[in-house]
C-alpha atoms as a PDB file:
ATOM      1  CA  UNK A   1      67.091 -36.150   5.167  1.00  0.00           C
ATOM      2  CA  UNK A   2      68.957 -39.083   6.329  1.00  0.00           C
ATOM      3  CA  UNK A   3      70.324 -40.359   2.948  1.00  0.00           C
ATOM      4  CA  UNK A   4      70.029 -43.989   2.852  1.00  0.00           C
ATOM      5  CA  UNK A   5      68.920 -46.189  -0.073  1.00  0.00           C
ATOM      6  CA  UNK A   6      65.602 -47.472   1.151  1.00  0.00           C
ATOM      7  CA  UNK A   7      64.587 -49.811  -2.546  1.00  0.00           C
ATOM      8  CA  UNK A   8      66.108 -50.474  -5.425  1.00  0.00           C
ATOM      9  CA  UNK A   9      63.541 -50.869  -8.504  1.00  0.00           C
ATOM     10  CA  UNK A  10      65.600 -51.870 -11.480  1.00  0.00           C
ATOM     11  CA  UNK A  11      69.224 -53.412 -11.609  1.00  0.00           C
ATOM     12  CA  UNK A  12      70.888 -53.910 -14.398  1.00  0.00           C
ATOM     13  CA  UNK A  13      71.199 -52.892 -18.159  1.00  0.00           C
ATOM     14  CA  UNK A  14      68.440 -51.827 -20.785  1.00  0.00           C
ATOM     15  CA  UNK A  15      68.402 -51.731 -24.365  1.00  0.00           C
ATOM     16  CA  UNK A  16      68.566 -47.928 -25.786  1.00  0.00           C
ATOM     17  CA  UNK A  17      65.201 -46.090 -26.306  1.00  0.00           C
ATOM     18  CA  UNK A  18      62.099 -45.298 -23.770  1.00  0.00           C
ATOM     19  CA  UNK A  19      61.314 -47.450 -20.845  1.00  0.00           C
ATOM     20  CA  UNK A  20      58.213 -47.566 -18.078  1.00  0.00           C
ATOM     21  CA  UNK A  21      58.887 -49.474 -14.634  1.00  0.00           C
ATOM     22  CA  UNK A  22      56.368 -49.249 -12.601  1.00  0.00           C
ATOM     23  CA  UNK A  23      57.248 -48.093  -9.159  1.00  0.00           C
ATOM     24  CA  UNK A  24      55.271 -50.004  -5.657  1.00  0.00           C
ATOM     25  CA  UNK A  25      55.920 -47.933  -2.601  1.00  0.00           C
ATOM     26  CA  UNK A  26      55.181 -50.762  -0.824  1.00  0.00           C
ATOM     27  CA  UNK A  27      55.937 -49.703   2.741  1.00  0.00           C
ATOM     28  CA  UNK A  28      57.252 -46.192   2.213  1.00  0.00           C
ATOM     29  CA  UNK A  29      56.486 -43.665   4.590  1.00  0.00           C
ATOM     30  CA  UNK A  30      55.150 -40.558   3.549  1.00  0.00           C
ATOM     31  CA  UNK A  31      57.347 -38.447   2.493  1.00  0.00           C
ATOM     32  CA  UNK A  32      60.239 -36.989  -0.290  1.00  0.00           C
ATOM     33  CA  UNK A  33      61.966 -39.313  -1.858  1.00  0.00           C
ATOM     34  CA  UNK A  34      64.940 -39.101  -4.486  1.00  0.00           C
ATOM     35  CA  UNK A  35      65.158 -41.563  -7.390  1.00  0.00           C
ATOM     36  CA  UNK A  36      68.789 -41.865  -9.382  1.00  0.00           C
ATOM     37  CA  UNK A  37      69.192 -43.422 -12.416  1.00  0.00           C
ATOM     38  CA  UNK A  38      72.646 -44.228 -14.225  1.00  0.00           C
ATOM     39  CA  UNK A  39      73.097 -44.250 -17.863  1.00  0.00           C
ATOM     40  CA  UNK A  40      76.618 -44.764 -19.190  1.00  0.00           C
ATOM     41  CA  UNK A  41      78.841 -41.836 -17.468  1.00  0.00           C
ATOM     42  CA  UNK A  42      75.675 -39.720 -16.549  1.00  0.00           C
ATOM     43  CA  UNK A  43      73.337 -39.984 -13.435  1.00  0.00           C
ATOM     44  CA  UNK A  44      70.524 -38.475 -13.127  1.00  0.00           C
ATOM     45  CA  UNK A  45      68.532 -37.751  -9.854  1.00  0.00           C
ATOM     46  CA  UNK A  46      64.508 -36.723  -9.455  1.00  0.00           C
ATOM     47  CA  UNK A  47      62.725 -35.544  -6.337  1.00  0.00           C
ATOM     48  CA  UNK A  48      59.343 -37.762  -6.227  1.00  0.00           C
ATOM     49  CA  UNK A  49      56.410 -37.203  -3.299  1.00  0.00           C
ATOM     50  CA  UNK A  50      54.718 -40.126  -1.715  1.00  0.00           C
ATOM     51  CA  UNK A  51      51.823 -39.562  -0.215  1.00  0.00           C
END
């Protein structure tokens, strides 16, 4: 794994409650990908699969 941000998909603040962005791999390899998201002090991180 080499480590590097390849796309950011949202930037910026949200209100409080449950959200849906849609995510367009655009010109992703195939591959295992790791998507981080910060809310206030915590930062969470999830393994996705593009294939």
């Amino acid at each position: 794994m080499i480590g590097e941000k390849v796309k950011t998909i949202k930037q910026g603040s949200l209100t409080a409650g449950s959200h849906t962005i849609e995510f367009d791999r655009g010109k992703l390899s195939n591959g295992v990908y790791f998507i981080s998201m910060k809310a206030g002090n915590n930062i969470y991180t999830e393994k996705i699969m593009v294939n």
